[in-house]
Protein backbone atom coordinates (compact mmCIF):
# COMPACT_ATOMS: atom_id res chain seq x y z
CA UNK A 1 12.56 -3.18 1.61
CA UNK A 2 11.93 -2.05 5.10
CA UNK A 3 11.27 1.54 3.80
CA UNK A 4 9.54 0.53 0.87
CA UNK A 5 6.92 -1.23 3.30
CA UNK A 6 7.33 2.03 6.03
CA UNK A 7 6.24 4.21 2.70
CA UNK A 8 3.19 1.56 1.87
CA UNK A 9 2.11 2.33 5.77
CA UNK A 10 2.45 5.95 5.03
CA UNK A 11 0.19 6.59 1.67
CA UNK A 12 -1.89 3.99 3.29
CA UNK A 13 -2.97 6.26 6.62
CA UNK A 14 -2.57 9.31 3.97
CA UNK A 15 -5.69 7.86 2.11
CA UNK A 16 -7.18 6.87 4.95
CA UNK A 17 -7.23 10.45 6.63
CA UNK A 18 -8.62 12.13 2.82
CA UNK A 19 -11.45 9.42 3.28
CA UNK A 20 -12.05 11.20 6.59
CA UNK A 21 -12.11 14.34 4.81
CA UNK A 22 -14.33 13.25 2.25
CA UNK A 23 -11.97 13.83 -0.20
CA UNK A 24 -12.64 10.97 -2.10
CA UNK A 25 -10.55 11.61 -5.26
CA UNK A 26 -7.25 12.24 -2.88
CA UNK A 27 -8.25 8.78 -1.20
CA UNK A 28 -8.83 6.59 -3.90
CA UNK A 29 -5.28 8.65 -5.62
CA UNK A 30 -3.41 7.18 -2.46
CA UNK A 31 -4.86 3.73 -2.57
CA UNK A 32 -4.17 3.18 -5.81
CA UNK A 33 -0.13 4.58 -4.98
CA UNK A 34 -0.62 2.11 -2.53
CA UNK A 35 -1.67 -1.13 -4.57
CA UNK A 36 1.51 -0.36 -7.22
CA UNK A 37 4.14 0.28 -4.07
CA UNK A 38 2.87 -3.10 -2.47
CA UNK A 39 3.09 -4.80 -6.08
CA UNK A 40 6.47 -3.41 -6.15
CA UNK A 41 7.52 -4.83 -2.99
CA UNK A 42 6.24 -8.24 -4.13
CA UNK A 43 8.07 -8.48 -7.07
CA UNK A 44 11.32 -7.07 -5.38
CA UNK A 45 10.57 -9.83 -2.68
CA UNK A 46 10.42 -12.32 -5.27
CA UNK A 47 13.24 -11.75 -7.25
CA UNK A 48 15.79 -11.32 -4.51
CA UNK A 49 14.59 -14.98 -3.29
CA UNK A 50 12.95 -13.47 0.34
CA UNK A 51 9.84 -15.58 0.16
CA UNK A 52 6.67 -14.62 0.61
CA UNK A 53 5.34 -11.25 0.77
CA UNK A 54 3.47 -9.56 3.85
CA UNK A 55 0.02 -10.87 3.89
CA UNK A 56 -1.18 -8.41 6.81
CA UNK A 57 0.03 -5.07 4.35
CA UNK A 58 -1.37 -6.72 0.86
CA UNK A 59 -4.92 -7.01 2.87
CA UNK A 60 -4.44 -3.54 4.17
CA UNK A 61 -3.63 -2.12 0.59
CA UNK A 62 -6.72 -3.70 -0.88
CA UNK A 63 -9.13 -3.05 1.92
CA UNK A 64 -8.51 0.47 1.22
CA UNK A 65 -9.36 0.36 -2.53
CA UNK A 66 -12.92 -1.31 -1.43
């Protein structure tokens, strides 16, 4: 789960540095990869009993998408 989170970091500062480019599409592309690796992680979370999910990376993935 560790690299699942390490790859949400990763496609996060990906979109972040398109935005900076003004390649919009590319950004909003990574964001969204973003939103369905974090839901991913959730549900993993979830079903393996961990608890709760990292609130500090889901606020991350959807400030992006704003």
């Amino acid at each position: 789960m560790k690299m699942l989170e390490s790859s949400i970091h990763q496609v996060i500062e990906e979109s972040i540095l398109a935005h900076s480019k003004e390649e919009f599409r590319v950004a909003l592309d990574k964001a969204k990869e973003a939103v369905n690796k974090e839901r991913s992680l959730v549900r993993q979370k979830e079903q393996s009993g961990m608890g709760e999910s990292n609130s500090d990376l889901a606020f991350m993935v959807i400030t992006i998408c704003a």
